[in-house]
Protein backbone atom coordinates (compact mmCIF):
# COMPACT_ATOMS: atom_id res chain seq x y z
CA UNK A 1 0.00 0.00 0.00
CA UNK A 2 1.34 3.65 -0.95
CA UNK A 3 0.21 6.22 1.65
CA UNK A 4 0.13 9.61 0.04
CA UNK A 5 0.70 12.29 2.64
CA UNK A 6 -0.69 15.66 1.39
CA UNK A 7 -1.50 18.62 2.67
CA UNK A 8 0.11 18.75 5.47
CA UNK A 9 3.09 18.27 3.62
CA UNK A 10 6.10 16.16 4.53
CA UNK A 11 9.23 15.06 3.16
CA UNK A 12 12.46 12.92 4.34
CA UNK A 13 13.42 9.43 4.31
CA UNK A 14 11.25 6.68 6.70
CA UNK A 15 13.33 4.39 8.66
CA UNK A 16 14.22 0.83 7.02
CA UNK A 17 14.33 -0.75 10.77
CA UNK A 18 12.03 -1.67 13.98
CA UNK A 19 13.77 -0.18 17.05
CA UNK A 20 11.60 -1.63 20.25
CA UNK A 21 12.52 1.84 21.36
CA UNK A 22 9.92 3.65 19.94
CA UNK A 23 7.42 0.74 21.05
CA UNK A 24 5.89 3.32 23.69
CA UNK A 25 5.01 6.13 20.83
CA UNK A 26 3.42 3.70 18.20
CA UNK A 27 1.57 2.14 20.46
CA UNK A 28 0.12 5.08 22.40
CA UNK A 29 -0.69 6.56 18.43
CA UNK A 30 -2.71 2.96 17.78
CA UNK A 31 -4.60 3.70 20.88
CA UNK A 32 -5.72 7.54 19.61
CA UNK A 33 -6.25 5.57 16.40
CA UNK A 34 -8.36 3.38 17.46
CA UNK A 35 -10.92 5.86 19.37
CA UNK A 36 -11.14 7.69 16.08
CA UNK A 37 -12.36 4.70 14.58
CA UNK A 38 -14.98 4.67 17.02
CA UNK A 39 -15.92 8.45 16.89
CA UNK A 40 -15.97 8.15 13.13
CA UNK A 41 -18.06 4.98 13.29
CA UNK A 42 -20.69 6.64 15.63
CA UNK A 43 -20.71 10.04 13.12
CA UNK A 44 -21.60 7.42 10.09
CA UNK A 45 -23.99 5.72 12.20
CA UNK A 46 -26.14 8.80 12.94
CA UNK A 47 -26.06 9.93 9.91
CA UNK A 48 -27.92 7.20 8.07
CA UNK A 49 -30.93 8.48 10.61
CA UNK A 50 -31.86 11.12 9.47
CA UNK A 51 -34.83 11.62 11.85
CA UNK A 52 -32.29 11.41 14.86
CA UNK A 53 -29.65 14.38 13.57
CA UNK A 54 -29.34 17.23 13.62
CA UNK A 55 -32.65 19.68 12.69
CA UNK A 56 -35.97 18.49 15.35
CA UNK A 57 -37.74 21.36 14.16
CA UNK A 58 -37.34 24.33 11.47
CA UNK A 59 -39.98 27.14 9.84
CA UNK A 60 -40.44 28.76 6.79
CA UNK A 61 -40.72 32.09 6.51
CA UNK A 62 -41.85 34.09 3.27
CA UNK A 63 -39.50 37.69 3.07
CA UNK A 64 -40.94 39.56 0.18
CA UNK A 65 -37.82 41.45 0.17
CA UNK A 66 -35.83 38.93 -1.04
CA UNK A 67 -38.46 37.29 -2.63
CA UNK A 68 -38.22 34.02 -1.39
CA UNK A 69 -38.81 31.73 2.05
CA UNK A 70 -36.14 31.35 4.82
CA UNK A 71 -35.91 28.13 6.93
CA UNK A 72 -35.39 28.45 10.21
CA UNK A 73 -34.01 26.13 12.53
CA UNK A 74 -35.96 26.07 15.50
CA UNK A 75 -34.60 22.89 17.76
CA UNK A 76 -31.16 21.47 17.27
CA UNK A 77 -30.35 18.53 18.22
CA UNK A 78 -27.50 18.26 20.70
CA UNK A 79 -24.40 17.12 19.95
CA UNK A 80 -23.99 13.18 21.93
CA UNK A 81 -22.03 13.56 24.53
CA UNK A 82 -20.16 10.52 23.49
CA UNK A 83 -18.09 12.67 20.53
CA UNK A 84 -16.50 15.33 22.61
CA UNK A 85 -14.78 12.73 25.27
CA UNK A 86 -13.81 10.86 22.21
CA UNK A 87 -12.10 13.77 20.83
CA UNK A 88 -10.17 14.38 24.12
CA UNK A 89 -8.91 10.79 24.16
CA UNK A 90 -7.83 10.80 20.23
CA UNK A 91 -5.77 14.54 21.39
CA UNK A 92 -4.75 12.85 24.70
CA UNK A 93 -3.50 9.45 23.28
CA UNK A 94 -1.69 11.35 20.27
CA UNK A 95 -0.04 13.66 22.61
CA UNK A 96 1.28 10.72 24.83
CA UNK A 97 2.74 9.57 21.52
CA UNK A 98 4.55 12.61 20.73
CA UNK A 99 6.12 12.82 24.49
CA UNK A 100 6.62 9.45 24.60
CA UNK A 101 8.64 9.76 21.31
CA UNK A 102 10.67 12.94 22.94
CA UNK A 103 11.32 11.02 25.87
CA UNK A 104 12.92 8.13 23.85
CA UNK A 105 14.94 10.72 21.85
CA UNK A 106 16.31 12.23 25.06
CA UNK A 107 17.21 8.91 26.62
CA UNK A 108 19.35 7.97 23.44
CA UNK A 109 20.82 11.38 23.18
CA UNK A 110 24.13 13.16 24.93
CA UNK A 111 22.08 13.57 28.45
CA UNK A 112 19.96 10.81 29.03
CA UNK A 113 17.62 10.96 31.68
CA UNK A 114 20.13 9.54 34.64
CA UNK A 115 21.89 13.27 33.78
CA UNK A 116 18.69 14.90 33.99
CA UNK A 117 17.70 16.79 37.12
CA UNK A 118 14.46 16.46 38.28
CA UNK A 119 13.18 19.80 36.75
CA UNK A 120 15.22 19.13 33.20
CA UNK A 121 13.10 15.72 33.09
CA UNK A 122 9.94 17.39 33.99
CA UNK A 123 10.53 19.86 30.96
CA UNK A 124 11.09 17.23 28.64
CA UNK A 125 8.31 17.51 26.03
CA UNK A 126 7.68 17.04 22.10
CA UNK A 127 8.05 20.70 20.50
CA UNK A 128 4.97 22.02 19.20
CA UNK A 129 5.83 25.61 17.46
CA UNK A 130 4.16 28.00 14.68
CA UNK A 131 7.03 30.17 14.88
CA UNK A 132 11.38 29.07 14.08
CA UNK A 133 12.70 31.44 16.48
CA UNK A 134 10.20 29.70 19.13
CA UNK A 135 11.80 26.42 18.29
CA UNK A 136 14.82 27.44 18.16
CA UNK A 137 14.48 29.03 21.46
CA UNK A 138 12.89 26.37 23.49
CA UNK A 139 13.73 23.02 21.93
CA UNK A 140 17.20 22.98 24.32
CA UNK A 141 15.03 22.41 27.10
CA UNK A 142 12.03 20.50 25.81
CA UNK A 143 14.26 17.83 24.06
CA UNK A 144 17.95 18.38 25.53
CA UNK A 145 20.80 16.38 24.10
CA UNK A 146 18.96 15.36 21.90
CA UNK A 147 21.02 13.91 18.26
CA UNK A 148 21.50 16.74 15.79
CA UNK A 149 20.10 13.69 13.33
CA UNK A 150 17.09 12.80 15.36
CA UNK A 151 16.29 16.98 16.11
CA UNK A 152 16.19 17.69 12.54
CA UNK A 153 13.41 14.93 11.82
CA UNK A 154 11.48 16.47 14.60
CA UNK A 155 12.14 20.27 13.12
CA UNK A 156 10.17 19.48 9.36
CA UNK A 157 7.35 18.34 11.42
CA UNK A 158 6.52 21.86 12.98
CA UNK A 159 4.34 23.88 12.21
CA UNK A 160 6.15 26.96 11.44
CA UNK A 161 7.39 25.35 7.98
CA UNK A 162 3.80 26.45 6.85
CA UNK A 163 2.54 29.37 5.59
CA UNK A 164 1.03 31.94 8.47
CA UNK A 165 -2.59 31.48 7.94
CA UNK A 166 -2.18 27.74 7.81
CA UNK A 167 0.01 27.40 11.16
CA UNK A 168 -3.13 27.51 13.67
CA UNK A 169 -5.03 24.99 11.67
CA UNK A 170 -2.23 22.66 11.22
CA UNK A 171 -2.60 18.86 12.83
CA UNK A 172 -0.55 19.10 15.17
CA UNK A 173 -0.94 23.03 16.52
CA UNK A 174 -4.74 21.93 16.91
CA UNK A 175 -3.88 19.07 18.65
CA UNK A 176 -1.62 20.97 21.32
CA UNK A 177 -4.53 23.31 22.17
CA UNK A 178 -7.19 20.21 21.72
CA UNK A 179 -5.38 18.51 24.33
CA UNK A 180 -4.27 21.12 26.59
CA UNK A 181 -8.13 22.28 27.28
CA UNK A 182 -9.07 18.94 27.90
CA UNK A 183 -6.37 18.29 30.05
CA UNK A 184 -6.46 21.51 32.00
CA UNK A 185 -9.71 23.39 31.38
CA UNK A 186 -12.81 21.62 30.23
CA UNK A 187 -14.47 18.79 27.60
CA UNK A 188 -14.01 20.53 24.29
CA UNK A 189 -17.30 21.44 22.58
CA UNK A 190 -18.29 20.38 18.96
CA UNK A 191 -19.98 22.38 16.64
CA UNK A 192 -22.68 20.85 14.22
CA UNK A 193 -21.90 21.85 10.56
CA UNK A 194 -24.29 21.44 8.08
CA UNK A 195 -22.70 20.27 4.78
CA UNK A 196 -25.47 19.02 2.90
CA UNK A 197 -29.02 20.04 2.73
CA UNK A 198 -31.83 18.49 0.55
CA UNK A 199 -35.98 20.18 0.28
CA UNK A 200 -38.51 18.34 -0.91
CA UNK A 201 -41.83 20.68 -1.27
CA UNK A 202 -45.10 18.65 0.02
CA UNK A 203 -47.14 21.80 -0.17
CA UNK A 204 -47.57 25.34 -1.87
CA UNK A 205 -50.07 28.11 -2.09
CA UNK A 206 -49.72 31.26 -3.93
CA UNK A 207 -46.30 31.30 -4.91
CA UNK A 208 -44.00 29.56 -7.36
CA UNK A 209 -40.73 28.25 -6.22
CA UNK A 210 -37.75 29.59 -8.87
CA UNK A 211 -35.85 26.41 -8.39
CA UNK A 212 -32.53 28.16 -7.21
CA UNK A 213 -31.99 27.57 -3.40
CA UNK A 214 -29.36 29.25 -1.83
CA UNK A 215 -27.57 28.61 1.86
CA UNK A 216 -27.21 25.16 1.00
CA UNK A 217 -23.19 25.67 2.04
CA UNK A 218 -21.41 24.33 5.20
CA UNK A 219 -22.70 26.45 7.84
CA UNK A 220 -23.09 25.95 12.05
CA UNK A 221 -26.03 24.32 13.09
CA UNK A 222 -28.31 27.01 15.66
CA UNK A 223 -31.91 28.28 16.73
CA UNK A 224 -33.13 30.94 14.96
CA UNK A 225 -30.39 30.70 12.48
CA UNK A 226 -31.29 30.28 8.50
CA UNK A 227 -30.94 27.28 7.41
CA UNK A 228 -31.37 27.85 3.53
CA UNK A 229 -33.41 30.35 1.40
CA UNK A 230 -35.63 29.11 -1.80
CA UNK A 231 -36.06 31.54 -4.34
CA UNK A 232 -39.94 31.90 -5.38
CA UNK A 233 -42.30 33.99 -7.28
CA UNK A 234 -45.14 35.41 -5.78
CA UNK A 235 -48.95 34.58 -7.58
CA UNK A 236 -51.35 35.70 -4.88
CA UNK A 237 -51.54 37.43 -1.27
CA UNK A 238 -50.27 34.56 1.00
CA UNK A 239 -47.52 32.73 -0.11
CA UNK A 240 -46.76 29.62 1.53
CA UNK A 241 -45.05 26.30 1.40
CA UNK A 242 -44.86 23.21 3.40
CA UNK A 243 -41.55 20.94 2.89
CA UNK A 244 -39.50 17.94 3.94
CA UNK A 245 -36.24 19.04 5.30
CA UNK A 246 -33.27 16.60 4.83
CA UNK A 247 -29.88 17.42 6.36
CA UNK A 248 -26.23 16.09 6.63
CA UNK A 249 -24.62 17.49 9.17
CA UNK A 250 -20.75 17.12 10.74
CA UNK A 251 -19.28 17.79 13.53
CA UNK A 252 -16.16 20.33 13.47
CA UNK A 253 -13.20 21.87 15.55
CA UNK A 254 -14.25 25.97 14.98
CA UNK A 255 -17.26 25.44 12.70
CA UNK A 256 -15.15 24.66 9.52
CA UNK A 257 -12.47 22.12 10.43
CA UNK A 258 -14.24 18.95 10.63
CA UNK A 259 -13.38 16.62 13.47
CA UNK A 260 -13.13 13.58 11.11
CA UNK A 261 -10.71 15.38 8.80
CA UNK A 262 -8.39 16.30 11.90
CA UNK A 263 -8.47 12.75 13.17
CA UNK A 264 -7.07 11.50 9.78
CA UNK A 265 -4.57 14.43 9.65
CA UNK A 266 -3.07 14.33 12.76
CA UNK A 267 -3.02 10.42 12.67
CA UNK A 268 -1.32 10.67 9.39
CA UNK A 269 1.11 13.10 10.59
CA UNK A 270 2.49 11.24 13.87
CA UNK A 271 2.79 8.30 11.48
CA UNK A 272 4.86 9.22 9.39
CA UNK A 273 6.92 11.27 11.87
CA UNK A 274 7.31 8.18 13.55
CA UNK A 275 8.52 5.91 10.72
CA UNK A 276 11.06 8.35 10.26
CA UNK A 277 12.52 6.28 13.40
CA UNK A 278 11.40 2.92 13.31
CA UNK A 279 8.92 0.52 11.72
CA UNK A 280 5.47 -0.37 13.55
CA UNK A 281 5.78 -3.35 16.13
CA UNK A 282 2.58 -4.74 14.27
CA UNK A 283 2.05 -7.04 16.64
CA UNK A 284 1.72 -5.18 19.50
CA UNK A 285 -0.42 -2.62 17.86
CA UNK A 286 -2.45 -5.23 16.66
CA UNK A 287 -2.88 -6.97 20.28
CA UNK A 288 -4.28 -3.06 21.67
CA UNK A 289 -7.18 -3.94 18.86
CA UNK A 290 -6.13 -1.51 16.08
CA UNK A 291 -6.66 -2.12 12.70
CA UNK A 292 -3.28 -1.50 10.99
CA UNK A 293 -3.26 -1.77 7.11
CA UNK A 294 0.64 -3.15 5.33
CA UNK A 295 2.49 -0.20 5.07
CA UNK A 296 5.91 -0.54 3.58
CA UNK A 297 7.97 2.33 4.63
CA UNK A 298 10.75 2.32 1.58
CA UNK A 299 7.36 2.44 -1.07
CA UNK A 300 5.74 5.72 0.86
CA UNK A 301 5.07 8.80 -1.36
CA UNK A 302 5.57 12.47 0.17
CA UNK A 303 4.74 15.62 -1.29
């Protein structure tokens, strides 16, 4: 299998060898990979009901202004509580990988952890940075002694490679923030992002639909928010419609990201940082319950 890593771009050369080393990291990143299985099996599950997610109740409203009826969203259905602690373990577990993997770097480096005083090992943490002179600046302390071989596989993986706009919603600076407000501050909410809408028109009275229906784009799910707008042509003094509402709805990160395109992201990303240092212990990973497709690390494409 060829695993195409794209737009969080990558490049460098994966390890050719196991090292039961980096046991710790791989198997804490098949543990985050296997509760996004599970969150992304319960999203596909509700969405084949559509009577169950996400719109209970919506109206239409004619607005002669812009000649056509709004719909309204008037109950939302909440999002299960289920998702959110899901999220927090996929953040948590992939964290734990990346720390795991620093600590393994330090203990193979010029001041392993017996050299360590008790603060140095308490600061010893995988680097996390949108900006090089932040690196740069803190990466002594976060991963010291560290090989110049093994801190330059670590360096492509930041953040701060990207362009400025893209640094905050990269993998892995989302999953720092995911993970430290779950850890330190509260369950991290979900918003419900509509990214599909279908109307089917049961009933009509003095008016003529256009056919063009607008607001049909990926937009957060609320009360009293518009839903869509159907264009229609007025033909006598009390236009109204009656309608069967179908919508697809995901759940996102800031009501655009989508939590199911993270999860594959940042999974992605830790994966191939760690091949970069050894092979999978399949075995293992396959004994925590993950299911782990053949990669071949010498056959992986990077762009």
């Amino acid at each position: 299998m060829v695993v195409v890593v794209g737009r969080w771009g990558y490049s460098g050369q994966p390890s050719q060898v196991y090292d039961p080393l980096f046991d710790s990291p791989w198997l804490k990143w098949a543990q985050g990979l296997l509760h996004a299985e599970a969150l992304q099996t319960d999203i596909e599950r509700l969405g084949h009901k559509p009577d169950a997610y996400p719109v209970l109740a919506y109206r239409t409203e004619y607005q002669p202004k812009r000649h056509g009826f709004a719909v309204i969203a008037e109950e939302i259905a909440p999002i299960p509580p289920r998702w959110p602690l899901l999220l927090g373990d996929i953040a948590n577990n992939n964290r734990a990988a990346l720390d795991q993997l620093a600590w393994a770097l330090v203990g193979r480096g010029r001041t392993p952890p017996a050299k360590l005083t008790r603060r140095q090992e308490i600061a010893v943490y995988f680097p996390i940075h949108k900006e090089r002179a932040e690196f740069s600046g803190k990466v002594g302390g976060q991963l010291p002694g560290v090989r110049r071989a093994d801190l330059a596989k670590v360096r492509r993986h930041q953040p701060y490679h990207h362009p400025k706009t893209m640094r905050p919603r990269h993998a892995l600076s989302l999953l720092a923030s995911i993970n430290a407000g779950d850890k330190h501050r509260t369950i991290q909410p979900l918003w419900a992002v509509s990214v599909e809408t279908g109307m089917k028109i049961t009933k009509r009275r003095d008016c003529i639909i256009a056919g063009t229906r607008t607001g049909g784009t990926a937009k957060p799910l609320e009360v009293d928010a518009e839903i869509a707008f159907l264009n229609a042509r007025r033909t006598g003094l009390d236009p109204y419609i009656e309608m069967d509402l179908m919508i697809r709805a995901e759940p996102t990160l800031d009501n655009i990201l989508g939590v199911r395109e993270w999860t594959q992201a940042v999974g992605l990303e830790i994966m191939t940082l760690l091949f970069e240092f050894s092979q999978q212990p399949k075995r293992k990973i396959r004994e925590v319950g993950a299911k782990l497709r053949e990669v071949d690390p010498a056959v992986l494409t990077f762009s």
